[in-house]
N, C-alpha and C. Protein backbone atom coordinates (compact mmCIF):
# COMPACT_ATOMS: atom_id res chain seq x y z
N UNK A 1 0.84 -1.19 0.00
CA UNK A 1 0.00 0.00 0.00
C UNK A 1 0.88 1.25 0.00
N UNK A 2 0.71 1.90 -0.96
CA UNK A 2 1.61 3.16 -0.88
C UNK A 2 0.57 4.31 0.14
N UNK A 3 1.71 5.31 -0.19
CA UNK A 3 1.14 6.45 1.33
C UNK A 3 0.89 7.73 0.77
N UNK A 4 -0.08 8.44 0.89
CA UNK A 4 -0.43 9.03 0.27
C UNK A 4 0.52 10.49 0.48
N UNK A 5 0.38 11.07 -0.42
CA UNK A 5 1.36 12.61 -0.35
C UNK A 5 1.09 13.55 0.77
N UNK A 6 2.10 13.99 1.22
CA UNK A 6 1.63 14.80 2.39
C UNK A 6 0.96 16.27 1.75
N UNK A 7 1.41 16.50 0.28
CA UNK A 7 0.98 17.73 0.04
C UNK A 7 -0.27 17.27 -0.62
N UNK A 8 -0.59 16.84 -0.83
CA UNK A 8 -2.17 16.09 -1.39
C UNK A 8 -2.90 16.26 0.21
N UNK A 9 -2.63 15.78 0.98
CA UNK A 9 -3.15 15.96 2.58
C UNK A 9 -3.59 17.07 2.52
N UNK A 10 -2.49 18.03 2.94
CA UNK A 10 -2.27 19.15 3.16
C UNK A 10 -3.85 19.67 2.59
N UNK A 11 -3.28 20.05 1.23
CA UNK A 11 -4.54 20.73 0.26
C UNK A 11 -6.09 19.99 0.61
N UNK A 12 -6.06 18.81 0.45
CA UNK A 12 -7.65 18.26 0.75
C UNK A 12 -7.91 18.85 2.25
N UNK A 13 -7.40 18.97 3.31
CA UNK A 13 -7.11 19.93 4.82
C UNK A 13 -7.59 20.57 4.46
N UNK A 14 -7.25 21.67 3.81
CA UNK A 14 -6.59 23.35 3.77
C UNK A 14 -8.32 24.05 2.73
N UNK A 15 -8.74 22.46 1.76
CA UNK A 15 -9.87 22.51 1.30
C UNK A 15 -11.37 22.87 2.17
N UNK A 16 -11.39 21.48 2.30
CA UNK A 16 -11.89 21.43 3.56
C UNK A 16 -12.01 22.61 5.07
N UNK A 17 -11.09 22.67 5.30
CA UNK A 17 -11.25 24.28 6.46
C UNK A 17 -11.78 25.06 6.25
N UNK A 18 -11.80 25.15 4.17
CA UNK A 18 -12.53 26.91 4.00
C UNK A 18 -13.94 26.50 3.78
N UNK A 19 -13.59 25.51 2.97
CA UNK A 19 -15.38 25.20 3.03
C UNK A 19 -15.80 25.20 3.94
N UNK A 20 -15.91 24.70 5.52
CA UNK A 20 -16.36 24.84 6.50
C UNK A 20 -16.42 25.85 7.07
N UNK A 21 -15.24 26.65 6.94
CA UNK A 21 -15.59 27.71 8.02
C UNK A 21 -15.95 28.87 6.98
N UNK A 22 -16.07 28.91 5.71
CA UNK A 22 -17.36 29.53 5.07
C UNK A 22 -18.63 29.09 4.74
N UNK A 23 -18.89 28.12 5.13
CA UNK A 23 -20.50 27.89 5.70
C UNK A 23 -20.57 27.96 7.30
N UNK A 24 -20.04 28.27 8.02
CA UNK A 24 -20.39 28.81 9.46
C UNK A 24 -20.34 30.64 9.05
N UNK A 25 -19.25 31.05 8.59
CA UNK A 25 -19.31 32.22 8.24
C UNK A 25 -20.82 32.76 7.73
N UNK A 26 -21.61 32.10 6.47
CA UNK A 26 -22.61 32.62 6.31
C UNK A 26 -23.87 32.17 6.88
N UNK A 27 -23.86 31.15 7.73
CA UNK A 27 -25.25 30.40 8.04
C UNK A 27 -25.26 30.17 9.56
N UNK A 28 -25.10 31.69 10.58
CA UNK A 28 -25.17 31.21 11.94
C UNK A 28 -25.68 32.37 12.19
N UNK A 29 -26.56 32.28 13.07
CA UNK A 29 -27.91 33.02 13.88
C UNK A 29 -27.53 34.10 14.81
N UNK A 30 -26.00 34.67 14.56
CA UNK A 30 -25.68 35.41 15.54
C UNK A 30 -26.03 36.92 15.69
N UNK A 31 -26.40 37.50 14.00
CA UNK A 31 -27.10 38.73 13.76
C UNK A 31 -28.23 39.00 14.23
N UNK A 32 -28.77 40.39 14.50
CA UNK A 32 -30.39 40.42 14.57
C UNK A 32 -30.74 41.01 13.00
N UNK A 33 -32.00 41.70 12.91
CA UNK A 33 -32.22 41.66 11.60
C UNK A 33 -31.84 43.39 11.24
N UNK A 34 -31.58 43.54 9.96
CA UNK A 34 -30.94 44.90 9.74
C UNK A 34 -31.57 46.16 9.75
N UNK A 35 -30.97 47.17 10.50
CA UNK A 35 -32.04 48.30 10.53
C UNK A 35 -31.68 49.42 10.45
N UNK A 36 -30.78 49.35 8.65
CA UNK A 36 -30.36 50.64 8.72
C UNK A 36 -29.35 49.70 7.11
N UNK A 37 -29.21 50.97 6.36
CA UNK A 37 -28.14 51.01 5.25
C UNK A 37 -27.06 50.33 5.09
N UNK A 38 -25.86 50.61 6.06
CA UNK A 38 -24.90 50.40 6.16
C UNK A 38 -24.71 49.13 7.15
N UNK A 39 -26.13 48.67 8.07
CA UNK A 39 -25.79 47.20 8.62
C UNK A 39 -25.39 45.74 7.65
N UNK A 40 -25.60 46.33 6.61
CA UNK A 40 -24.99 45.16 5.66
C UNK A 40 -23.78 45.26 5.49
N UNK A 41 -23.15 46.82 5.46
CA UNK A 41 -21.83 45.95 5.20
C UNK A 41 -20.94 45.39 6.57
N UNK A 42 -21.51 45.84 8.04
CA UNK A 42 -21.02 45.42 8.71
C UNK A 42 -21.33 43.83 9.05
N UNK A 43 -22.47 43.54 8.56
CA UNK A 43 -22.93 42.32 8.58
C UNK A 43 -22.09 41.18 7.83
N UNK A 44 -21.82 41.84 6.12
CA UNK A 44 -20.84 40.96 5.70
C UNK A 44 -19.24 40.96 6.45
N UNK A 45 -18.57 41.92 7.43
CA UNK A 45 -17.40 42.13 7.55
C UNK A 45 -17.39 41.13 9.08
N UNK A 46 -19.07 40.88 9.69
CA UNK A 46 -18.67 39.96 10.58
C UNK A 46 -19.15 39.07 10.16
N UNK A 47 -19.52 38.46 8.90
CA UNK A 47 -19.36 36.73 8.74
C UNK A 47 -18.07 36.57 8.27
N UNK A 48 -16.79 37.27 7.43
CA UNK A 48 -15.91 37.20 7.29
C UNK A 48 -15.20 36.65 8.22
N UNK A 49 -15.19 37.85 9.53
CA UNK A 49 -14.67 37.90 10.95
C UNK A 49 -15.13 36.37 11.43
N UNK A 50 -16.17 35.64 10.87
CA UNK A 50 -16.54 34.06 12.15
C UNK A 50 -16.02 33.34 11.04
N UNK A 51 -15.77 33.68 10.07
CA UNK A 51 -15.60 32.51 8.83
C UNK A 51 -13.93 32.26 9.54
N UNK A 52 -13.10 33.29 9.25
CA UNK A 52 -11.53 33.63 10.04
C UNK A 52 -11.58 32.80 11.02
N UNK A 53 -12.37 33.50 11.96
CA UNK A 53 -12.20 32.33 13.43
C UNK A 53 -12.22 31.12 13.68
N UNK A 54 -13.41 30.69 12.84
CA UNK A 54 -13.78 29.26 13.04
C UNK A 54 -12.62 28.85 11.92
N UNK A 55 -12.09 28.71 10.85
CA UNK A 55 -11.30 28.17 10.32
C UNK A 55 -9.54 28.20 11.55
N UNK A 56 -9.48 29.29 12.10
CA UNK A 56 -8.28 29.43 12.66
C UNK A 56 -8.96 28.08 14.37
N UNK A 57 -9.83 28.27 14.83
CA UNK A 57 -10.37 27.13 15.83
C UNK A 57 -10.08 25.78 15.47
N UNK A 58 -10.35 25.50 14.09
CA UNK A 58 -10.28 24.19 13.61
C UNK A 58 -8.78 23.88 13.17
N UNK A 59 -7.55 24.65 12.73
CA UNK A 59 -6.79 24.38 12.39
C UNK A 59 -5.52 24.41 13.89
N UNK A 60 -5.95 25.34 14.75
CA UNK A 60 -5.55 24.98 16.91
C UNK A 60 -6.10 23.56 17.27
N UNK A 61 -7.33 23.31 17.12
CA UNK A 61 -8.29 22.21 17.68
C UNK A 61 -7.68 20.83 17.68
N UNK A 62 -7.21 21.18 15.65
CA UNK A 62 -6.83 19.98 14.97
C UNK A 62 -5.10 19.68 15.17
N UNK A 63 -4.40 20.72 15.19
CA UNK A 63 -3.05 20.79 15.93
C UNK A 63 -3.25 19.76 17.61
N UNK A 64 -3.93 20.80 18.45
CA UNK A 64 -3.63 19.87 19.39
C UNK A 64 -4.16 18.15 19.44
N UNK A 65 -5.12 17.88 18.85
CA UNK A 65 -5.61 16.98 18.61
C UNK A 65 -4.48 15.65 17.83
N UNK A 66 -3.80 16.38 16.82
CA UNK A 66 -2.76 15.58 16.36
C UNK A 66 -1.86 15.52 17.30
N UNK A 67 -1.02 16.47 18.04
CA UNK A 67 -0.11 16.19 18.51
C UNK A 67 -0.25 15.26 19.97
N UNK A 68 -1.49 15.34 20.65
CA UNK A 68 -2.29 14.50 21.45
C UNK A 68 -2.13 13.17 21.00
N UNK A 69 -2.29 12.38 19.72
CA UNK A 69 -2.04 11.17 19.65
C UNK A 69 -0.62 11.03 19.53
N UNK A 70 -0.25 11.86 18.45
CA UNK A 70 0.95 11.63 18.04
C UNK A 70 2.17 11.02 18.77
N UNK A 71 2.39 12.00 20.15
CA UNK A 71 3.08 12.27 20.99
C UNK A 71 2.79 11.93 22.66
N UNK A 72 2.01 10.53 22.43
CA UNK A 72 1.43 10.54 23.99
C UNK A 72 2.36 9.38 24.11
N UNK A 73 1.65 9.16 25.59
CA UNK A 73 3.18 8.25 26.52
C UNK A 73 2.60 6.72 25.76
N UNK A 74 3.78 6.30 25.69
CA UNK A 74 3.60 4.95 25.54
C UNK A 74 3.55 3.80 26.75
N UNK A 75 3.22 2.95 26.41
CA UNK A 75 2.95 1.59 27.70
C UNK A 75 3.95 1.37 28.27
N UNK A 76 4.33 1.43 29.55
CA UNK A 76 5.58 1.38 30.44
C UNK A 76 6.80 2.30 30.35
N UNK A 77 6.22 3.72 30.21
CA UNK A 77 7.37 4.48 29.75
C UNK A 77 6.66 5.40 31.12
N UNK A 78 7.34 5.55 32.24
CA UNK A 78 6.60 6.27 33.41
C UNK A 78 7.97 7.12 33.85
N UNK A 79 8.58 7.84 32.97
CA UNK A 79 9.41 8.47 32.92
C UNK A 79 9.57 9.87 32.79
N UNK A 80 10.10 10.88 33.23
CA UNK A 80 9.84 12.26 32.72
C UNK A 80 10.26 12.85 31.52
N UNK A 81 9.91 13.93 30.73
CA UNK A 81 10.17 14.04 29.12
C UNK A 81 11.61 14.90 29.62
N UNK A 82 12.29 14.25 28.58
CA UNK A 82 13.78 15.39 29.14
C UNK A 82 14.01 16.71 27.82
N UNK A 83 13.89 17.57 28.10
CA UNK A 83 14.22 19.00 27.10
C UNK A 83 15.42 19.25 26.71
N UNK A 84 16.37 18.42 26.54
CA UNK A 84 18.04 18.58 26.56
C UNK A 84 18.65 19.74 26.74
N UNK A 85 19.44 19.11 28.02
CA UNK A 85 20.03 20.39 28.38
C UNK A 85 20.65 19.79 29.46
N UNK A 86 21.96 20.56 30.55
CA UNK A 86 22.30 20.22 31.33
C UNK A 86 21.40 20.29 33.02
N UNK A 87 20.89 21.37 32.55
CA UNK A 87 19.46 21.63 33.72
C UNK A 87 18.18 21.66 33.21
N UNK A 88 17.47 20.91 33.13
CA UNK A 88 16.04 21.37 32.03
C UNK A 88 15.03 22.32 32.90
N UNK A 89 15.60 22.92 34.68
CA UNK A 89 14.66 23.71 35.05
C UNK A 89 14.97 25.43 34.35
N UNK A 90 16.84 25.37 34.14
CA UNK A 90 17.08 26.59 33.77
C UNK A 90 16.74 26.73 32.32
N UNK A 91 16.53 25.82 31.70
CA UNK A 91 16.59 25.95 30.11
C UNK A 91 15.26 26.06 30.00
N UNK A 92 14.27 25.74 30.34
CA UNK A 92 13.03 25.94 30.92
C UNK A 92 12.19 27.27 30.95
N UNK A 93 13.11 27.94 31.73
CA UNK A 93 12.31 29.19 32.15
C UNK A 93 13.87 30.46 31.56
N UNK A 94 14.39 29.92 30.48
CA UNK A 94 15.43 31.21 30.49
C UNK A 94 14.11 32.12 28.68
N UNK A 95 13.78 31.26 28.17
CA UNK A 95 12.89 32.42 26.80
C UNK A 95 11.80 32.86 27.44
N UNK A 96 11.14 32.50 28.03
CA UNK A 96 10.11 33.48 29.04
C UNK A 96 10.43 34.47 29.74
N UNK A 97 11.58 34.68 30.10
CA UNK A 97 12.34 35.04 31.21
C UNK A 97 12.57 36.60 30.35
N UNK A 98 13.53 36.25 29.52
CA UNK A 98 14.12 37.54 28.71
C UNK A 98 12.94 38.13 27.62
N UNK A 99 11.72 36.73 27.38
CA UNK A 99 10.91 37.57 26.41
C UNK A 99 10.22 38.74 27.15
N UNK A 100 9.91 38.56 27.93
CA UNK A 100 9.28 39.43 29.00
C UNK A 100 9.91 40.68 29.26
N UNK A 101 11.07 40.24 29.46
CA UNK A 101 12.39 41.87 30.13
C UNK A 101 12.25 42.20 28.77
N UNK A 102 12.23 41.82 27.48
CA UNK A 102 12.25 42.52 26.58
C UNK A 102 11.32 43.65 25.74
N UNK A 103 10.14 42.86 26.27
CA UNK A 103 8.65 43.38 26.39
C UNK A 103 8.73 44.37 27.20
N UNK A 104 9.00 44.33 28.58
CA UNK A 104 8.88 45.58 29.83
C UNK A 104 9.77 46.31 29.01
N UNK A 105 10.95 46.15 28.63
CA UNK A 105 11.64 47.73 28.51
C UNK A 105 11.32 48.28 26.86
N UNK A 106 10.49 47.28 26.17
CA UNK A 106 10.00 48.35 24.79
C UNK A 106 9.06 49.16 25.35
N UNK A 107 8.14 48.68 25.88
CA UNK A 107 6.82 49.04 26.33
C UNK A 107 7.16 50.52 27.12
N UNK A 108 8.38 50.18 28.23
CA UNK A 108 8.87 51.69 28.77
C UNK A 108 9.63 52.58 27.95
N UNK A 109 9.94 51.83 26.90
CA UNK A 109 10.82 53.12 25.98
C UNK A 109 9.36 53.55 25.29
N UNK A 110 8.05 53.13 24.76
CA UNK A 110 7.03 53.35 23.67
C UNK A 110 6.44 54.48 24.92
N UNK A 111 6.36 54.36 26.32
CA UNK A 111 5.78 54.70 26.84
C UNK A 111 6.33 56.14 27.55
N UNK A 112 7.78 56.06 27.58
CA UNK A 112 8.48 57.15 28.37
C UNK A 112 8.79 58.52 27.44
């Protein structure tokens, strides 16, 4: 049995997502009814806005969902995941660490 192409995947995916999340985009009950000129075009700019979302929901959903099987523990493996490194608590917490200090002092230069 051969295996099918990952970029053939991909595209039937990538198909699929828009079709779906442009039929949620146009066919969900979240409007009231229009009462005024210009509620249409805001009307079309928020089925756009749910069409966006729900396609970006399904393509997070479906991420964690894959990596959930993909990557789960196997039978008798009651071991901790190691992050390579000589300390995995410092290697751990050192890109959070500086993304942050890096954040505080733009934010005080944008701000000062």
């Amino acid at each position: 049995m051969k295996q099918i192409p990952t970029s053939l995947l991909t595209l039937v995916a990538g198909v699929l997502i828009a079709l779906v999340s442009f039929w949620v985009g146009q066919n969900h009950p979240l409007l009231p009814e229009q009462a005024s000129e210009q509620a249409a075009l805001v009307d079309n700019f928020f089925n756009v806005t749910i069409a966006i979302a729900t396609a970006l929901f399904i393509v997070v959903q479906g991420a964690i969902l894959l990596f959930a099987i993909r990557f789960r523990r196997r039978k008798g493996d009651d071991t901790d995941g190691h992050c390579g490194g000589r300390n995995p608590e410092n290697r751990a917490n050192f890109p959070p660490r500086w993304g942050t200090r890096g954040a505080n002092a733009g934010s005080i230069g944008f701000y000062a």
